[in-house]
N, C-alpha and C. Protein backbone atom coordinates (compact mmCIF):
# COMPACT_ATOMS: atom_id res chain seq x y z
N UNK A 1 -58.14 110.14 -10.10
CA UNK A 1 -58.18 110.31 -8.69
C UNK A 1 -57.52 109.10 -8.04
N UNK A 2 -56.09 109.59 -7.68
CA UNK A 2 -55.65 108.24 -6.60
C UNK A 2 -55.25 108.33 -5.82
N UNK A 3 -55.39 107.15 -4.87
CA UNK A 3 -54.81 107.45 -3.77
C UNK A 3 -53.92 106.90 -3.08
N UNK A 4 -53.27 106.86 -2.11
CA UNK A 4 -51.70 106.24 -1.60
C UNK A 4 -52.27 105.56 -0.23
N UNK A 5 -54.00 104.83 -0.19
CA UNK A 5 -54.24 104.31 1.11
C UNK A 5 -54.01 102.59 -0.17
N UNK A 6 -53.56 101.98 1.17
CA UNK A 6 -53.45 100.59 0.09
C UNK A 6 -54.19 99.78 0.42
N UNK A 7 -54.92 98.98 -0.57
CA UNK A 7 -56.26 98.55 -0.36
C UNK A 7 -55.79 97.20 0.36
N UNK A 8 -56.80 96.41 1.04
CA UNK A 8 -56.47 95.25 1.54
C UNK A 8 -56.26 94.03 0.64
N UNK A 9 -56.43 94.41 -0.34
CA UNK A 9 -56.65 93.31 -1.49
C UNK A 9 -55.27 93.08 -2.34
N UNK A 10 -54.53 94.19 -2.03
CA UNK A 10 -53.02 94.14 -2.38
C UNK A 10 -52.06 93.76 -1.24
N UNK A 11 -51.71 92.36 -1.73
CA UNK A 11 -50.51 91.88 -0.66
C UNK A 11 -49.07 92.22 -1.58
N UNK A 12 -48.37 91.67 -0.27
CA UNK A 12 -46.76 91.66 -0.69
C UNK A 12 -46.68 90.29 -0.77
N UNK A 13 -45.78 89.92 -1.10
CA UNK A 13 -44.75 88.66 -0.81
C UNK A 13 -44.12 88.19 0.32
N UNK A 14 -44.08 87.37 1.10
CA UNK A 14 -43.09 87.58 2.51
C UNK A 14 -42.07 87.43 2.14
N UNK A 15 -41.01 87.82 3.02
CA UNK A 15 -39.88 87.78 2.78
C UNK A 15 -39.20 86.73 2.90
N UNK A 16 -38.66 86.01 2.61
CA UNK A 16 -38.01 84.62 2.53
C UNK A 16 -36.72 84.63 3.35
N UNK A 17 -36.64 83.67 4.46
CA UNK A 17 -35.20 83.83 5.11
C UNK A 17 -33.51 83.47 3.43
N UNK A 18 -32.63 84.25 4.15
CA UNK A 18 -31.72 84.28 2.62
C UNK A 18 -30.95 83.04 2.83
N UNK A 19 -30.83 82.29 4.60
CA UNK A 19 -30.59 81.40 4.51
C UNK A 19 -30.78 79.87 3.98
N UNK A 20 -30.09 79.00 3.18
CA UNK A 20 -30.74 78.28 2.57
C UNK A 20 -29.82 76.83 3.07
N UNK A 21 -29.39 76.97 4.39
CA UNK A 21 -28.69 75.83 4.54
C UNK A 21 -29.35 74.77 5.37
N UNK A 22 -30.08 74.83 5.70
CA UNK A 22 -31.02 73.48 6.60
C UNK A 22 -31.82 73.37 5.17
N UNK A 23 -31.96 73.75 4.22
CA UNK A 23 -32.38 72.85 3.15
C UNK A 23 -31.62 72.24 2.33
N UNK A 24 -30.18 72.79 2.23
CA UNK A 24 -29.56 71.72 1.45
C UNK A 24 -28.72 70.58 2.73
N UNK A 25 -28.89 71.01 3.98
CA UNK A 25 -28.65 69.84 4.65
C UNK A 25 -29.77 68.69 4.30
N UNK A 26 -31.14 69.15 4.24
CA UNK A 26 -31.61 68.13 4.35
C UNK A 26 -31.47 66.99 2.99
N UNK A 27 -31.34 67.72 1.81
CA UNK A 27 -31.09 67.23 0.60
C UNK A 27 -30.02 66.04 0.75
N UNK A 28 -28.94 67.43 1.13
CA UNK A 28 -27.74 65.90 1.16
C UNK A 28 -28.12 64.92 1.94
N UNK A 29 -28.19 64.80 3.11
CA UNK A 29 -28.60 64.52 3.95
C UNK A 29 -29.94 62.59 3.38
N UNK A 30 -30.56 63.54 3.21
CA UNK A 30 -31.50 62.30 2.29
C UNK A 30 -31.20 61.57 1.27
N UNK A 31 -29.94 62.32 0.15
CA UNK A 31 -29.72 61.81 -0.77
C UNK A 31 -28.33 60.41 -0.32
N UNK A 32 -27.73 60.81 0.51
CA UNK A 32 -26.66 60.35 0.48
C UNK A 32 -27.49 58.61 1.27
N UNK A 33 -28.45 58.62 2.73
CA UNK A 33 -28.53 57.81 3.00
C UNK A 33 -29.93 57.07 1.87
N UNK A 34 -30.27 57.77 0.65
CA UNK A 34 -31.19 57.15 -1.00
C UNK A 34 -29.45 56.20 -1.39
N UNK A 35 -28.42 56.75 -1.63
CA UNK A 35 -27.73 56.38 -2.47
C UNK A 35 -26.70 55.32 -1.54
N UNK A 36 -26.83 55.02 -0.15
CA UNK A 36 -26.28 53.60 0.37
C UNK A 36 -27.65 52.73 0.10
N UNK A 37 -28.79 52.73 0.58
CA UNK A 37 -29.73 51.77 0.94
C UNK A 37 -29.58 51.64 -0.79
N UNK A 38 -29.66 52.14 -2.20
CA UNK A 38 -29.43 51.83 -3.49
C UNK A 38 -28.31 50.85 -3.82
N UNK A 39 -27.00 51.45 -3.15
CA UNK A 39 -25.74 50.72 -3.03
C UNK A 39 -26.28 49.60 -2.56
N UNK A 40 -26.44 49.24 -1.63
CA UNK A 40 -26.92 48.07 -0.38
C UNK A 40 -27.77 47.28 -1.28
N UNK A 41 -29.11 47.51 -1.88
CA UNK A 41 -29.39 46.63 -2.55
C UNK A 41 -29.26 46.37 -4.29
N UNK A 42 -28.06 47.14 -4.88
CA UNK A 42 -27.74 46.64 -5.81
C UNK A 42 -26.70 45.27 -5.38
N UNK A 43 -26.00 45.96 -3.93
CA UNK A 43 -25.04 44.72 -3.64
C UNK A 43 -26.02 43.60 -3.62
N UNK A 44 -27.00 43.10 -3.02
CA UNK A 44 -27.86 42.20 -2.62
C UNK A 44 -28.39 41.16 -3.76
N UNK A 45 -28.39 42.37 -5.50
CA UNK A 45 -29.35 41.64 -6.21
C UNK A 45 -27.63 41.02 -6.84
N UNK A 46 -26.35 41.58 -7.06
CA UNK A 46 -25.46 40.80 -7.83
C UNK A 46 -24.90 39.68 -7.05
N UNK A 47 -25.76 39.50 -5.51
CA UNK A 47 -24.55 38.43 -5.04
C UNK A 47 -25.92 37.61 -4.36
N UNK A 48 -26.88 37.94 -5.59
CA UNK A 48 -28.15 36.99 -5.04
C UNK A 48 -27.48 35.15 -5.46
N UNK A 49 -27.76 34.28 -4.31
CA UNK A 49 -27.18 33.05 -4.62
C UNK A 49 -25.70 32.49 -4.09
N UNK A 50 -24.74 33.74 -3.91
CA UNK A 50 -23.22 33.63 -3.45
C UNK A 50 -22.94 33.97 -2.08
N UNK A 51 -24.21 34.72 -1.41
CA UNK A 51 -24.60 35.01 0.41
C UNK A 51 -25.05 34.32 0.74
N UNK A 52 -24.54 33.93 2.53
CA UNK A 52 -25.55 32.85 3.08
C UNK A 52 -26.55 33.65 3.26
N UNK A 53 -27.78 33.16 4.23
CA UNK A 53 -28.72 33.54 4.96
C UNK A 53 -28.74 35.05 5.45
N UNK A 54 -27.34 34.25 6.81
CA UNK A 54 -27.26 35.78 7.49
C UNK A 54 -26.84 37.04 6.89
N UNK A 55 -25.88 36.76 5.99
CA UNK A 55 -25.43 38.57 5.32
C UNK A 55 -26.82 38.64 4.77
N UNK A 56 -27.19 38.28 4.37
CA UNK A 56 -28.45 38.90 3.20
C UNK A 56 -29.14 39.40 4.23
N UNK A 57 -29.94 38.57 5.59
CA UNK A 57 -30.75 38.96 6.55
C UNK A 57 -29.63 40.47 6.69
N UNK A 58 -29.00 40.02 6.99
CA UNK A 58 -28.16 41.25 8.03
C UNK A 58 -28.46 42.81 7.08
N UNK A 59 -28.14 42.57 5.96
CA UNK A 59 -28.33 44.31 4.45
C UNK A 59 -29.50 44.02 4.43
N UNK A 60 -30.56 43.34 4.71
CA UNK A 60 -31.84 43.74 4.34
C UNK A 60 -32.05 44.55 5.74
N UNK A 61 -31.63 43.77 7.28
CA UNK A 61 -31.73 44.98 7.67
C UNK A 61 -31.63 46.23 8.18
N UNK A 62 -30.08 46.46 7.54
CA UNK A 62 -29.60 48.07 7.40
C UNK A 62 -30.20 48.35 6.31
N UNK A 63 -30.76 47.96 5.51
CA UNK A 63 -31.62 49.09 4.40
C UNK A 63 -32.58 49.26 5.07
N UNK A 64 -33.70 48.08 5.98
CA UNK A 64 -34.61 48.63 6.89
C UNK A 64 -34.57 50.11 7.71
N UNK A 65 -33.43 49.79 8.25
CA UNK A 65 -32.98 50.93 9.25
C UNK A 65 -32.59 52.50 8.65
N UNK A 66 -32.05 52.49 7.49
CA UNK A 66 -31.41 53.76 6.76
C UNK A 66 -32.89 53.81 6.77
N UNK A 67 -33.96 53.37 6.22
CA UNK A 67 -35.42 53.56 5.20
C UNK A 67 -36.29 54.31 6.72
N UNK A 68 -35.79 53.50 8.02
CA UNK A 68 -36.84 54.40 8.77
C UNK A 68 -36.07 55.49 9.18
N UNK A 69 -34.89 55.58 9.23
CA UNK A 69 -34.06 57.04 9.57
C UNK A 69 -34.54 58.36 8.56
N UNK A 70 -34.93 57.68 7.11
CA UNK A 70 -35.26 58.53 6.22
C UNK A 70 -36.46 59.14 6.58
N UNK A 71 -37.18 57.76 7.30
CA UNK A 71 -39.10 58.53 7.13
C UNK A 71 -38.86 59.41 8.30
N UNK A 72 -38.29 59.27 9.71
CA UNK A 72 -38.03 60.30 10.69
C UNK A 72 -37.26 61.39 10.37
N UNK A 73 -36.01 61.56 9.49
CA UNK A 73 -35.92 62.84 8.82
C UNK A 73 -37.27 63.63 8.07
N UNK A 74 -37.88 63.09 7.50
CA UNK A 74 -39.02 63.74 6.48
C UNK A 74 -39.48 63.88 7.37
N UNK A 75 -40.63 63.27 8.52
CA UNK A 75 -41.58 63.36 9.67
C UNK A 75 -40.72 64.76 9.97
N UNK A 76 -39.49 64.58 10.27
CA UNK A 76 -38.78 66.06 11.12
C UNK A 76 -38.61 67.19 10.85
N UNK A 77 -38.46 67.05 9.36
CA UNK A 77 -38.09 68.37 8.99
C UNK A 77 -39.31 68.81 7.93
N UNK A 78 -39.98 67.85 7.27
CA UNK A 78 -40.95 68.66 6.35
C UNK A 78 -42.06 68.81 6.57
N UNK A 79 -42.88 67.93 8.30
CA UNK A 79 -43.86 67.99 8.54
C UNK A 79 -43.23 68.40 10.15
N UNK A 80 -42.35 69.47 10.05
CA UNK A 80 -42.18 70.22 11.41
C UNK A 80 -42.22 69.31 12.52
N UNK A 81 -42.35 67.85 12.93
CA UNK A 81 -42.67 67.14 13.82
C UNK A 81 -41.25 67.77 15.29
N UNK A 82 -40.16 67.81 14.34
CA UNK A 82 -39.06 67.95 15.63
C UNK A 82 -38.71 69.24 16.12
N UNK A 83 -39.17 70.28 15.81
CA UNK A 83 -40.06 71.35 16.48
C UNK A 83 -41.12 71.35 17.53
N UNK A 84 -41.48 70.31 17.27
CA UNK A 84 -43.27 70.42 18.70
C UNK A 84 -42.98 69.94 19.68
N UNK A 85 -42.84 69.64 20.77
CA UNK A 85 -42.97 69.19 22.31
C UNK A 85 -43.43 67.69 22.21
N UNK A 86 -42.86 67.19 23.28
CA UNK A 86 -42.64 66.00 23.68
C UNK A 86 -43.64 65.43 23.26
N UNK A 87 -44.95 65.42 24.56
CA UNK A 87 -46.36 65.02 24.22
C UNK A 87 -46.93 65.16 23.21
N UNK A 88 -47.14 66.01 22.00
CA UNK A 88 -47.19 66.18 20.60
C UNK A 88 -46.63 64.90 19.76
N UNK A 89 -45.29 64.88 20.04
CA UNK A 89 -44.66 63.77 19.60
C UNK A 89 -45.21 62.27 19.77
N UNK A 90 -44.91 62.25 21.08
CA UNK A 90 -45.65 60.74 21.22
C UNK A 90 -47.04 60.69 21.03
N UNK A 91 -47.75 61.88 20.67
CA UNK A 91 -49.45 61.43 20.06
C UNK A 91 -49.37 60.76 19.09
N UNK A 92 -48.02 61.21 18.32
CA UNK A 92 -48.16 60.69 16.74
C UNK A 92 -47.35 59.15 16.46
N UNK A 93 -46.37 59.19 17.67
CA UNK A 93 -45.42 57.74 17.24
C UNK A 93 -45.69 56.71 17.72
N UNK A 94 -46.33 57.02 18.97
CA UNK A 94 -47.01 55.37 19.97
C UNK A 94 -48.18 54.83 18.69
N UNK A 95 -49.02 55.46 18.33
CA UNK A 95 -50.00 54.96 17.48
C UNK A 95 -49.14 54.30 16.11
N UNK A 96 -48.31 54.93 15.80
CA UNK A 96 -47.64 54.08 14.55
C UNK A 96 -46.78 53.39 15.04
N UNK A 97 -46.06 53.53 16.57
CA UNK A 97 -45.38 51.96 16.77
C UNK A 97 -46.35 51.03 16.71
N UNK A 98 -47.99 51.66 17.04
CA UNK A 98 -48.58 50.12 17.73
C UNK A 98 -49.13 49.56 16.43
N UNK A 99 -49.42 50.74 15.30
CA UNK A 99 -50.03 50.03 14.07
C UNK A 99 -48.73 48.68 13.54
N UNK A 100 -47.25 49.44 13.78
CA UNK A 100 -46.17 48.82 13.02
C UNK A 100 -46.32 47.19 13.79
N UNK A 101 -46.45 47.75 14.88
CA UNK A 101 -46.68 46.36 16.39
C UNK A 101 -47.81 45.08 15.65
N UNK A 102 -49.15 45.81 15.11
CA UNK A 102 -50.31 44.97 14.93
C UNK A 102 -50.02 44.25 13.74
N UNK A 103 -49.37 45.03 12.72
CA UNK A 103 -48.93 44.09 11.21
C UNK A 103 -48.23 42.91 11.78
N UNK A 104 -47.20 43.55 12.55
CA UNK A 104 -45.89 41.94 12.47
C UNK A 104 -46.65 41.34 13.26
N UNK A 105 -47.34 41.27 14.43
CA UNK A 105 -48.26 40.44 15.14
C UNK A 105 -49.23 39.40 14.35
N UNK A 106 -49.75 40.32 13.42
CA UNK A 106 -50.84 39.92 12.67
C UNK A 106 -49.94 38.45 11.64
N UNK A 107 -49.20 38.72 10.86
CA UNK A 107 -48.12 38.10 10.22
C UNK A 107 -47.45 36.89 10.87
N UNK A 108 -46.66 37.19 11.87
CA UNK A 108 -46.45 36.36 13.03
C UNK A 108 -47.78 35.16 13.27
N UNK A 109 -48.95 35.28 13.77
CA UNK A 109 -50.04 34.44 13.94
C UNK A 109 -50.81 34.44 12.99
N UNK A 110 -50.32 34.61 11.33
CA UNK A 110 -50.79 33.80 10.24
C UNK A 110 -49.94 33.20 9.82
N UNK A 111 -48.51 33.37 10.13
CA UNK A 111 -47.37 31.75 9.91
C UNK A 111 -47.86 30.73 10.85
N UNK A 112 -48.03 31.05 11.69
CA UNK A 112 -48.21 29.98 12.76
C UNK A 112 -49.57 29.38 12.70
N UNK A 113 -50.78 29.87 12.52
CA UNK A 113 -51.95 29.52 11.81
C UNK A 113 -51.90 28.40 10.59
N UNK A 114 -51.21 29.10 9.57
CA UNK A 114 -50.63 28.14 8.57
C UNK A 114 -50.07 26.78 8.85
N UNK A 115 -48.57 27.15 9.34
CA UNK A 115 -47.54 25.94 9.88
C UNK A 115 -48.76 24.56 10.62
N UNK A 116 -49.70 25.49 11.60
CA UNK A 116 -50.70 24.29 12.69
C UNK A 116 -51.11 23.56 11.39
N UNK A 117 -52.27 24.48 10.55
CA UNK A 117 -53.01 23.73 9.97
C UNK A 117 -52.31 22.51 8.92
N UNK A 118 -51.07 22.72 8.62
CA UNK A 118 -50.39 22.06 7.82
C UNK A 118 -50.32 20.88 8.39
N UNK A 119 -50.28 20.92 9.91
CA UNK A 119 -49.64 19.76 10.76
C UNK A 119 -50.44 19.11 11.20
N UNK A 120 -51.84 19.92 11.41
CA UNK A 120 -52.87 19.51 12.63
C UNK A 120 -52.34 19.53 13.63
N UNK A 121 -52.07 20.69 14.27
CA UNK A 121 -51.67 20.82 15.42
C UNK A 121 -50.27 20.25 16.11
N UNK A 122 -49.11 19.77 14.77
CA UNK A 122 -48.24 18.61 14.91
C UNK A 122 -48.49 17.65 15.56
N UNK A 123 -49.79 16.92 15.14
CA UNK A 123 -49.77 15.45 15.26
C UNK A 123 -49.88 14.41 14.33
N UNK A 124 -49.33 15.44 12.86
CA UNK A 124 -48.82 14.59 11.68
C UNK A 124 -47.77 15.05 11.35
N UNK A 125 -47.13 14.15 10.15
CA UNK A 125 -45.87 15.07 9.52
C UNK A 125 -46.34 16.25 8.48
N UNK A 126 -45.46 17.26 8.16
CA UNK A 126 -45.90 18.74 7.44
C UNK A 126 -46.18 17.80 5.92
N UNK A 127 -46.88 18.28 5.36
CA UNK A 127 -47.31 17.86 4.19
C UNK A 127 -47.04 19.39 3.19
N UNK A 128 -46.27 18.48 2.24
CA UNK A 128 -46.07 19.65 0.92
C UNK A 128 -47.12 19.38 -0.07
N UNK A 129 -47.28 20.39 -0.72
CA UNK A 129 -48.05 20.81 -2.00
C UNK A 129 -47.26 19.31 -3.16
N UNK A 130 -48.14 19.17 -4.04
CA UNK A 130 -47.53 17.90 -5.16
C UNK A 130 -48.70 18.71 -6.19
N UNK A 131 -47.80 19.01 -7.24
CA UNK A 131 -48.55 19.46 -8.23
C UNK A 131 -48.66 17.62 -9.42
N UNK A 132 -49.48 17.10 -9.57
CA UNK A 132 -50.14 16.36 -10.32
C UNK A 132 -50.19 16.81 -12.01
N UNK A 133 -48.96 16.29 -12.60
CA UNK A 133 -49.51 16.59 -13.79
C UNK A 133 -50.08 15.86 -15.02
N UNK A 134 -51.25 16.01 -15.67
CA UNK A 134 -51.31 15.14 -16.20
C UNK A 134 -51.04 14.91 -17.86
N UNK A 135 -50.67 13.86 -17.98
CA UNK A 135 -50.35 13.68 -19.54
C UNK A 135 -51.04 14.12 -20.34
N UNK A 136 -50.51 14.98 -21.59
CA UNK A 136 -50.95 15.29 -22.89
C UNK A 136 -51.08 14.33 -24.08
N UNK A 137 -52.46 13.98 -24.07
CA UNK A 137 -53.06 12.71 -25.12
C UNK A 137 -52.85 13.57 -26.80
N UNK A 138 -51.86 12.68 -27.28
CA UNK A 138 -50.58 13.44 -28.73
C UNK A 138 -52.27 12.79 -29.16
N UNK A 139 -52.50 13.31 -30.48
CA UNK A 139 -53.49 13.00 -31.81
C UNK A 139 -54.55 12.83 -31.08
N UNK A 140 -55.51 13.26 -29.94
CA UNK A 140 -56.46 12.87 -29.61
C UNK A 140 -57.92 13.22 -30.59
N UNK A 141 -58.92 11.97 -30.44
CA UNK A 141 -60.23 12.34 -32.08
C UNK A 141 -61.07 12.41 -30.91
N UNK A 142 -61.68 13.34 -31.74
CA UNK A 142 -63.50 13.09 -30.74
C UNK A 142 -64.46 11.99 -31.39
């Protein structure tokens, strides 16, 4: 005895859009700015010692910058963020500018915490660390 009513317990599959090109945009897309910030700091580790200051500051931070372009692609496209409306948006980014805000703050006034206590407030000169070593007694008897 059967019958042709279909039970609720039998699904289909949905249908899958056949388009597949906003996913391999995003691929390339991610891979290409994985494979400069890679470039960027393989350059960094073979010419560790032969850069001044500033180039090195300067590629550390365009790899910074590619690295947060990456996390706002992912935020955009795999957690739908650049789809939702304005106010949506800024619920989610003011709170992580201000967390990003409280680290370097925090960081910022524990160099300077440090630097004082080193100085007393600079009303001495900075005092370095002196590691003390002491001699190894050759044939020592108990």
């Amino acid at each position: 005895m059967s019958s042709n009513v279909s039970s609720p317990e039998i699904t289909h599959a949905p249908e899958h859009a056949s388009g597949t090109g906003r996913i391999w945009k995003t691929f390339w897309v991610l891979s290409v700015l994985t494979v400069i910030e890679l470039g960027l700091g393989y350059l960094l580790y073979y010419q560790h010692g032969k850069w001044g200051y500033g180039p090195v500051i300067s590629t550390k931070l365009v790899i910074a910058i590619l690295t947060l372009l990456k996390a706002y692609y992912i935020v955009s496209i795999f957690m739908h963020l650049g789809d939702e409306i304005r106010n949506m948006i800024m619920t989610i980014i003011v709170p992580l500018l201000l967390f990003v805000w409280f680290i370097a703050a925090f960081l910022w006034d524990g160099d300077s915490w440090r630097s004082l206590r080193n100085t007393d407030a600079h009303s001495r000169v900075p005092q370095t660390e002196q590691h003390q070593s002491h001699p190894v007694e050759k044939d020592a008897k108990p």
